[in-house]
C-alpha atoms as a PDB file:
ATOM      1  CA  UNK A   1      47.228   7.431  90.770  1.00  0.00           C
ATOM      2  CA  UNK A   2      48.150  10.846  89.756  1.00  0.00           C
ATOM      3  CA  UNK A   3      46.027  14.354  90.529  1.00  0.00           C
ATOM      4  CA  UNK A   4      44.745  16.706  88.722  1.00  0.00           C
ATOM      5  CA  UNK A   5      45.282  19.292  90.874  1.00  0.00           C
ATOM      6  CA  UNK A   6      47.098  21.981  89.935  1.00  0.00           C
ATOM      7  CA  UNK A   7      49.105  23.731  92.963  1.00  0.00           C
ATOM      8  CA  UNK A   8      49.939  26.803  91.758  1.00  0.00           C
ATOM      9  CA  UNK A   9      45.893  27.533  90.805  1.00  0.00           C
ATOM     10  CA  UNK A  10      45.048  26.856  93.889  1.00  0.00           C
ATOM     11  CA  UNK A  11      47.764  29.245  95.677  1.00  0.00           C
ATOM     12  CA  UNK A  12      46.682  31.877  93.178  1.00  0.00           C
ATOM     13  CA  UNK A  13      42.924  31.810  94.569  1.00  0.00           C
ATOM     14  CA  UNK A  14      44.108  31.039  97.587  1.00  0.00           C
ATOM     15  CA  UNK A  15      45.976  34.518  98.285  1.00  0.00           C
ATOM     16  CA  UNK A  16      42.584  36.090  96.966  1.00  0.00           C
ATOM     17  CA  UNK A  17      39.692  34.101  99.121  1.00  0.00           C
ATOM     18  CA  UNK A  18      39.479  37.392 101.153  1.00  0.00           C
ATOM     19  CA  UNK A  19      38.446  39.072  98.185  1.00  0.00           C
ATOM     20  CA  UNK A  20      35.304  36.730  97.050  1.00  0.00           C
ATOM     21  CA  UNK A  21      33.009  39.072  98.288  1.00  0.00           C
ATOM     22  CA  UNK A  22      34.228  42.309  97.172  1.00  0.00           C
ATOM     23  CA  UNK A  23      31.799  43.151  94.972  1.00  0.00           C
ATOM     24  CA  UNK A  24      34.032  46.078  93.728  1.00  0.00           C
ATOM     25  CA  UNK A  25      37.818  43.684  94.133  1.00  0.00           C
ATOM     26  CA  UNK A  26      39.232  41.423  92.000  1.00  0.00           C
ATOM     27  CA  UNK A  27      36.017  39.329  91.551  1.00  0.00           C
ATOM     28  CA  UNK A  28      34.293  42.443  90.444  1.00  0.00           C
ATOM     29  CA  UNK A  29      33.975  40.541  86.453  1.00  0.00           C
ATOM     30  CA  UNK A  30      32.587  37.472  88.438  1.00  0.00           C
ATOM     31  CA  UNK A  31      30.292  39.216  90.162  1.00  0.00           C
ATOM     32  CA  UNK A  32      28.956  41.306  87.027  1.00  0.00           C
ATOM     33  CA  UNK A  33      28.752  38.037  85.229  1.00  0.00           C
ATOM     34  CA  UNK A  34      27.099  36.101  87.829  1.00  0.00           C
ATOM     35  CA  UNK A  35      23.584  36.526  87.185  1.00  0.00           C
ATOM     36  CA  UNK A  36      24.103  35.772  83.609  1.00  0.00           C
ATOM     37  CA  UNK A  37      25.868  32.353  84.674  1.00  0.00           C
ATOM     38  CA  UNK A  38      22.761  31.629  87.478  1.00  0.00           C
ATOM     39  CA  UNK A  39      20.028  32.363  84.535  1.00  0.00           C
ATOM     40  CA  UNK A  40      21.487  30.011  82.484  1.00  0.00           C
ATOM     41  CA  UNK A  41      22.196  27.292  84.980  1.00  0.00           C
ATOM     42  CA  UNK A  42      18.762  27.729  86.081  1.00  0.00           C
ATOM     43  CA  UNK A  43      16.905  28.141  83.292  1.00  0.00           C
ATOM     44  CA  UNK A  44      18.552  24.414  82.038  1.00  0.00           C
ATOM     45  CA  UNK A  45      17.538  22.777  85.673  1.00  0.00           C
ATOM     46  CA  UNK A  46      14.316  23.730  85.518  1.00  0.00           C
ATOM     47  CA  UNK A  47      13.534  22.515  81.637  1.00  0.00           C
ATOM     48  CA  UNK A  48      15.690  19.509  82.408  1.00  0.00           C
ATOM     49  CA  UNK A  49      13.469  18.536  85.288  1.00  0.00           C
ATOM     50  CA  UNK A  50      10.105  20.375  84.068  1.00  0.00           C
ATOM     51  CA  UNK A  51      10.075  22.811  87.196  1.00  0.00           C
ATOM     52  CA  UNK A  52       8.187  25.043  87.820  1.00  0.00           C
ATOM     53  CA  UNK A  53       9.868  28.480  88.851  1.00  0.00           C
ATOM     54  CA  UNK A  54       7.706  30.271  90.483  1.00  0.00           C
ATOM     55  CA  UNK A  55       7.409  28.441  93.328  1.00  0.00           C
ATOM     56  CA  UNK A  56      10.584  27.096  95.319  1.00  0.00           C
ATOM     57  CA  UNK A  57      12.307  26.606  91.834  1.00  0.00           C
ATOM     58  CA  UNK A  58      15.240  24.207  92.734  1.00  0.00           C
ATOM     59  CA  UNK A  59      13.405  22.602  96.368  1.00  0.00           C
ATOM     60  CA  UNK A  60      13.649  18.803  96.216  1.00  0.00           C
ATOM     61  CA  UNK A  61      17.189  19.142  94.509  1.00  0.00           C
ATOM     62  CA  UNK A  62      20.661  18.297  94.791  1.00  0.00           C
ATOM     63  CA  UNK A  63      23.078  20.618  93.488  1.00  0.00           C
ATOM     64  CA  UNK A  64      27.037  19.991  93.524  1.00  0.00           C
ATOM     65  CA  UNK A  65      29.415  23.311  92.669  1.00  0.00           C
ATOM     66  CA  UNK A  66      32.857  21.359  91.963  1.00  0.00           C
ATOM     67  CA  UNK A  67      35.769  24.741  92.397  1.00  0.00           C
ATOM     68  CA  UNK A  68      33.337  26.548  93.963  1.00  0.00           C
ATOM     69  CA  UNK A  69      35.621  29.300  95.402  1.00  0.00           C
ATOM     70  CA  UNK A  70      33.794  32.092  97.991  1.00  0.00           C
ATOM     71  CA  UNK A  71      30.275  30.350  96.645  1.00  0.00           C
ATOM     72  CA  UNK A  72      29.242  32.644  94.417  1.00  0.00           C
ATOM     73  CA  UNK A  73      27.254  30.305  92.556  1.00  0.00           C
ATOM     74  CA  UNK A  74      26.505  27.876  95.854  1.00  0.00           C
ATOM     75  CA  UNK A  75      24.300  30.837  97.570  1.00  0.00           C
ATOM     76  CA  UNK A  76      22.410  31.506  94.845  1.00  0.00           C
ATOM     77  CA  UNK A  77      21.293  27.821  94.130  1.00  0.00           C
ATOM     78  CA  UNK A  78      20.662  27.679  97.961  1.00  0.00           C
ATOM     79  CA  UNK A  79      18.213  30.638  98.250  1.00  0.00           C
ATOM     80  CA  UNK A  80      16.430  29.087  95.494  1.00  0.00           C
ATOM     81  CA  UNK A  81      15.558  25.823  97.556  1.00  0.00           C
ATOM     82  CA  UNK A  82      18.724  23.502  96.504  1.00  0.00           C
ATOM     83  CA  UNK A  83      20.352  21.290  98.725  1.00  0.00           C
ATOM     84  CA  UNK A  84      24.224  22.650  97.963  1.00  0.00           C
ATOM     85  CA  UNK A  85      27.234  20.977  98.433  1.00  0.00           C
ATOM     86  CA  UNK A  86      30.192  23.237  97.135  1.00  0.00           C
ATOM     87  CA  UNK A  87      33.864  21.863  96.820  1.00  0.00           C
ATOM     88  CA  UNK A  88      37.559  23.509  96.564  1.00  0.00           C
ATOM     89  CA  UNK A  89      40.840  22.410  96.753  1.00  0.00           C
ATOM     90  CA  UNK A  90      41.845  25.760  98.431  1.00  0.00           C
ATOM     91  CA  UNK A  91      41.133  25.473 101.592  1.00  0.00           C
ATOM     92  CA  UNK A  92      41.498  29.024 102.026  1.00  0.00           C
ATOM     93  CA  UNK A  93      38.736  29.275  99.867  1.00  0.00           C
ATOM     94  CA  UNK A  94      36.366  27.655 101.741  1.00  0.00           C
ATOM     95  CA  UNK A  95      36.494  29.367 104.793  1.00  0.00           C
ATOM     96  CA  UNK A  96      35.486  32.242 103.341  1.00  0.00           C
ATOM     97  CA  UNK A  97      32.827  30.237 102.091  1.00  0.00           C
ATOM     98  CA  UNK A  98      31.470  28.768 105.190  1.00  0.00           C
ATOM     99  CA  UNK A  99      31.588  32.697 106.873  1.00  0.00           C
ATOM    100  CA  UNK A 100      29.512  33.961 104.204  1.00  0.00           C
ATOM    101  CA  UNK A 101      26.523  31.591 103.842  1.00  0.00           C
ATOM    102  CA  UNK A 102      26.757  31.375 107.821  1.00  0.00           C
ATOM    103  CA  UNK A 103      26.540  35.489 107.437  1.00  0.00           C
ATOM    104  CA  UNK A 104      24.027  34.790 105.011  1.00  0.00           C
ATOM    105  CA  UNK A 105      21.955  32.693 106.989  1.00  0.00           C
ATOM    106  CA  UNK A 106      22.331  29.570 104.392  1.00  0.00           C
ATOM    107  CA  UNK A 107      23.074  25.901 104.600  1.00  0.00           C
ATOM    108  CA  UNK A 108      25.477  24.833 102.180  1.00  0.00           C
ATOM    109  CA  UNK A 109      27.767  21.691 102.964  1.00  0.00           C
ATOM    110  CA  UNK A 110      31.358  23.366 102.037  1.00  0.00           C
ATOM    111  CA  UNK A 111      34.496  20.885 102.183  1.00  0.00           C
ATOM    112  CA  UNK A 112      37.870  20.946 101.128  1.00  0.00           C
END
């Protein structure tokens, strides 16, 4: 069976995990972006399942972030009530991850 996985993408994020959370580093793009990308996640979760978002919008749910990097989507989903598990192939990648939430007082289920 051959992979999918393509080395030299994950070295590339790899030699910037330490920058995930740099709100002004490398990510900066990302991070300006990444309200736009959780509205529109969200908004399609909660008329997909009829939620309502007021209360606890995403409790009761599942949520899987496939390349999720530092977890910049994973933290969000998780402080709205998801149950998040958030994969990489850089390990790297996801132990900046794991520090953050932990930092951030969240439960997300990061593996590599």
């Amino acid at each position: 069976m051959s992979s999918t996985i393509n080395k030299e993408e994950i070295q590339k994020f790899s030699k910037l995990a330490e920058e995930w959370w740099d709100v002004n580093g490398k990510f900066k793009p990302l991070h300006m972006f990444n309200p736009v990308r959780i509205e529109y996640i969200t908004e399609n979760i909660y008329k997909h399942f009829n939620l309502n978002k007021k209360t606890n919008p995403l409790n009761g749910l599942n949520i899987l972030d496939i390349g999720c990097g530092g977890g910049l989507i994973s933290e969000p989903m998780a402080r709205l009530g998801a149950s998040v598990t958030g994969i990489d192939a850089s390990e790297k990648n996801i132990t900046v991850a794991k520090l953050h939430s932990k930092k951030s007082n969240l439960q997300i289920n990061y593996l590599n």
